[in-house]
N, C-alpha and C. Protein backbone atom coordinates (compact mmCIF):
# COMPACT_ATOMS: atom_id res chain seq x y z
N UNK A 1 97.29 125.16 119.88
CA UNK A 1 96.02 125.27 119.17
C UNK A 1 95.37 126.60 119.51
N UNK A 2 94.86 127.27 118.49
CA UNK A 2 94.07 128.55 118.79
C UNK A 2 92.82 128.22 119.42
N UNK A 3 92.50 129.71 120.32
CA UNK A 3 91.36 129.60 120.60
C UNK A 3 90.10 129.64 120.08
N UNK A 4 90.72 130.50 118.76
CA UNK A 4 89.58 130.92 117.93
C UNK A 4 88.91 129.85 117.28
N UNK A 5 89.73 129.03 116.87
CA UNK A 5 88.77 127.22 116.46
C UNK A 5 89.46 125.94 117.00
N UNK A 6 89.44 125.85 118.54
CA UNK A 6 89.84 124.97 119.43
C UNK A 6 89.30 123.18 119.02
N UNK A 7 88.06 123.14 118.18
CA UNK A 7 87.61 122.11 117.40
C UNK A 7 87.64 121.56 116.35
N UNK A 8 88.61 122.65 115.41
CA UNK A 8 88.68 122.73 114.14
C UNK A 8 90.51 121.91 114.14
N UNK A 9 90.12 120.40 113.48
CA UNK A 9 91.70 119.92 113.36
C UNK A 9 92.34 120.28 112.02
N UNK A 10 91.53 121.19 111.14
CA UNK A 10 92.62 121.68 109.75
C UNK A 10 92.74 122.96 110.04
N UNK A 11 92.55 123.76 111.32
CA UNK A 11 93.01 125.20 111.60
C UNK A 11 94.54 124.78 111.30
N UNK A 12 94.61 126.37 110.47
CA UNK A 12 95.91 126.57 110.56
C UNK A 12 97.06 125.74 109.46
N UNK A 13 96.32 124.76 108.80
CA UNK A 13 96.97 124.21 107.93
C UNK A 13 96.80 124.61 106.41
N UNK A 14 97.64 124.20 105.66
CA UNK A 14 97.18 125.01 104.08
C UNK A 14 96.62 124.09 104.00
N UNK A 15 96.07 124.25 102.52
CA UNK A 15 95.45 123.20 101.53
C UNK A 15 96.66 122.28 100.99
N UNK A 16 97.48 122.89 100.48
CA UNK A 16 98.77 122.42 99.90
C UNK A 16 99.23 121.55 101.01
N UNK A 17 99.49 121.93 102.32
CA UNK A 17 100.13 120.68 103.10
C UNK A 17 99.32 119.31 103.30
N UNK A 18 98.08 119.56 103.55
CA UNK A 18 96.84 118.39 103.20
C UNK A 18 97.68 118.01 102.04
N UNK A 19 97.36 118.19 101.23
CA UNK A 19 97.59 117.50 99.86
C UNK A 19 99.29 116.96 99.76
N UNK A 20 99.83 117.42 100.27
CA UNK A 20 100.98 117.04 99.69
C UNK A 20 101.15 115.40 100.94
N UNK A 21 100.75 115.96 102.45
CA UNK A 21 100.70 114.55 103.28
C UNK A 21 99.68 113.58 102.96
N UNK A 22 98.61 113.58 102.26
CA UNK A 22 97.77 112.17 101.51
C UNK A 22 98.65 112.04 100.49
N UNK A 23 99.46 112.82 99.74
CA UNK A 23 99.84 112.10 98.37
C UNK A 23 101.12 111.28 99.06
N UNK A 24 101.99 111.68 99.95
CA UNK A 24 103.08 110.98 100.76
C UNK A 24 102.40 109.93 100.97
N UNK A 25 101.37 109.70 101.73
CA UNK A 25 100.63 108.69 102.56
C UNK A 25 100.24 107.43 101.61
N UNK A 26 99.46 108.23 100.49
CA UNK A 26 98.51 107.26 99.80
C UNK A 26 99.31 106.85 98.31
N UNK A 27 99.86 108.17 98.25
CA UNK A 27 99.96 108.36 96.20
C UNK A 27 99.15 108.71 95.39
N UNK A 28 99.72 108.89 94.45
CA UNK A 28 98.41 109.64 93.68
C UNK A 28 97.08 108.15 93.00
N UNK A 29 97.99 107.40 92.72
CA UNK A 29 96.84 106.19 92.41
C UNK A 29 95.95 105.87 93.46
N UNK A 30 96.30 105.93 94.51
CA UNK A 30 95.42 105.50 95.59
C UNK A 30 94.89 106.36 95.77
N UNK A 31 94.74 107.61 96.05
CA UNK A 31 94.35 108.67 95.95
C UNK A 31 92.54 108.94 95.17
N UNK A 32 93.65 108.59 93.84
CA UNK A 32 92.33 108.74 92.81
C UNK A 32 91.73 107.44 92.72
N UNK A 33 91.90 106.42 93.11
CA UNK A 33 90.77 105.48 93.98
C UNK A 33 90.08 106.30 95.18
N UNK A 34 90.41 107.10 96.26
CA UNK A 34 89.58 106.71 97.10
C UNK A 34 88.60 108.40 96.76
N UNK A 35 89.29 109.40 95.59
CA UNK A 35 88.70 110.58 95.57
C UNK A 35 88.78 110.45 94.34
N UNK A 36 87.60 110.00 93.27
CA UNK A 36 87.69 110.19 92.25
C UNK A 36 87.14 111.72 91.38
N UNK A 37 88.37 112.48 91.36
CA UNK A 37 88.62 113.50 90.42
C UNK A 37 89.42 113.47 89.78
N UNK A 38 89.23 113.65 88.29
CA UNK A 38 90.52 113.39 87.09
C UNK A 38 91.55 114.81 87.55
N UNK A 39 92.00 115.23 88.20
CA UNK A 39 93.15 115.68 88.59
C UNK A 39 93.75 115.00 89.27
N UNK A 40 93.53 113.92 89.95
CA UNK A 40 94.43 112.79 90.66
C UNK A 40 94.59 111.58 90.01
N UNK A 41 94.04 111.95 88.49
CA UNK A 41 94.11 110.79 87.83
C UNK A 41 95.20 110.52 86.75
N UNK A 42 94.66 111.96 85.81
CA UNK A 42 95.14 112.48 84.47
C UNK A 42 96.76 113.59 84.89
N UNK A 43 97.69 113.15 84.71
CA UNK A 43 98.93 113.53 84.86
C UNK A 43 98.94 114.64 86.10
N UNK A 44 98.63 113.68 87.09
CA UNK A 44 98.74 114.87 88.73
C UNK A 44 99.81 115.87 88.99
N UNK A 45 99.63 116.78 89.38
CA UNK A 45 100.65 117.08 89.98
C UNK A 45 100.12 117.96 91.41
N UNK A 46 100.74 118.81 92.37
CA UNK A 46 100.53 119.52 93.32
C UNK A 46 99.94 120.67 93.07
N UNK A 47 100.38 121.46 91.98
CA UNK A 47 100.23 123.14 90.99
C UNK A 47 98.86 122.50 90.84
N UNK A 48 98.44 121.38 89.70
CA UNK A 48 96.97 121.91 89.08
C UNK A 48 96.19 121.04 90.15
N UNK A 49 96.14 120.37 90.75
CA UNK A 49 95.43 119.86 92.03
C UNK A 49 95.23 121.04 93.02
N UNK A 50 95.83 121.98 92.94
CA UNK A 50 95.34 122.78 94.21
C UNK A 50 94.64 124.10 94.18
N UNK A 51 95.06 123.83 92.42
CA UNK A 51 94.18 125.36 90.94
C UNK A 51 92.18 124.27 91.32
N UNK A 52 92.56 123.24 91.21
CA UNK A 52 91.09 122.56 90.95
C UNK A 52 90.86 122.62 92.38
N UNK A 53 91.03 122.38 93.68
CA UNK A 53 90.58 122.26 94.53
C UNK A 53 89.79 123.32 95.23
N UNK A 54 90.80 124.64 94.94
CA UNK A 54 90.32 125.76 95.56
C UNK A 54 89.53 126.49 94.67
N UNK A 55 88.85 125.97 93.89
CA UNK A 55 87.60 126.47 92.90
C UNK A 55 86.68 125.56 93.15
N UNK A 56 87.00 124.64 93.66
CA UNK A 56 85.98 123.36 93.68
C UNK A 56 85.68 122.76 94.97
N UNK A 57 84.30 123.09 95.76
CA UNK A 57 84.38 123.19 97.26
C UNK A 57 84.40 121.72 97.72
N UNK A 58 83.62 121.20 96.87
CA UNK A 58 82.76 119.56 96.68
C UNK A 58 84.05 118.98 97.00
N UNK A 59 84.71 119.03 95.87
CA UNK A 59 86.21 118.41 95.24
C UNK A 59 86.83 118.74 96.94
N UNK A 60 87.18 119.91 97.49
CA UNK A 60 87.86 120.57 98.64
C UNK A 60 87.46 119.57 99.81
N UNK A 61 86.05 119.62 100.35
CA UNK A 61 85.41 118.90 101.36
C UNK A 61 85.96 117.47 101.31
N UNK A 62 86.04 116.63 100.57
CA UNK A 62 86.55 115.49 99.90
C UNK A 62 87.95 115.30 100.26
N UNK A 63 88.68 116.13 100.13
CA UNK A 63 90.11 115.91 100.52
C UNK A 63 90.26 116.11 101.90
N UNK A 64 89.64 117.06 102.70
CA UNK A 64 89.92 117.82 104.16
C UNK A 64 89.26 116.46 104.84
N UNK A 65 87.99 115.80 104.47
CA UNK A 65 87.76 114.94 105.44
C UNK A 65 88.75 113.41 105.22
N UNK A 66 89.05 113.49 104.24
CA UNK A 66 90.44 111.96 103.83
C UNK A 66 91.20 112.31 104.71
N UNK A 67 91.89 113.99 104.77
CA UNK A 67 92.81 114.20 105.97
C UNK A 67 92.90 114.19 107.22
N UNK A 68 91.03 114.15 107.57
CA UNK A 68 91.23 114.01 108.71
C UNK A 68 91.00 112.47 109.27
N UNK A 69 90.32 112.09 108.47
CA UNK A 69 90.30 110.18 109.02
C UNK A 69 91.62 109.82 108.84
N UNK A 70 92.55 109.90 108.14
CA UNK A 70 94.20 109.70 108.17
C UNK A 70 94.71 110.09 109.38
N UNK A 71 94.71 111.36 109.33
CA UNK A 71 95.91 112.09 110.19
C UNK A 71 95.55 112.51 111.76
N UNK A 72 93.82 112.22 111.70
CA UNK A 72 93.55 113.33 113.31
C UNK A 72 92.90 112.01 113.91
């Protein structure tokens, strides 16, 4: 773990790997139950989920904290 954000548990991770370990975890249906944005709804995929996320901070915050009650 770096020192530079010793508190921070998504240092260092992409966005894309978040996303791709909730969609392993959950799926995309479950998913878009527990984060409702029609990109996890309307024909998902990884490409336009991660075009909408990283324009969309709201949408962003939403996924990083799912990852961390899952995974940390």
């Amino acid at each position: 773990m770096s020192t530079e954000q010793p508190n921070n548990p998504l240092h260092g991770l992409k966005l894309e790997t978040l996303l791709t370990r909730l969609v392993e975890e959950y799926g995309w249906d479950e998913l878009a139950l527990m984060i409702n944005i029609n990109c996890f709804k309307n024909d998902p995929s990884i490409k336009s989920s991660l075009k909408f996320l990283r324009r969309t901070p709201w949408a962003r915050d939403k996924v990083e904290r799912l990852y961390i009650s899952t995974f940390c």
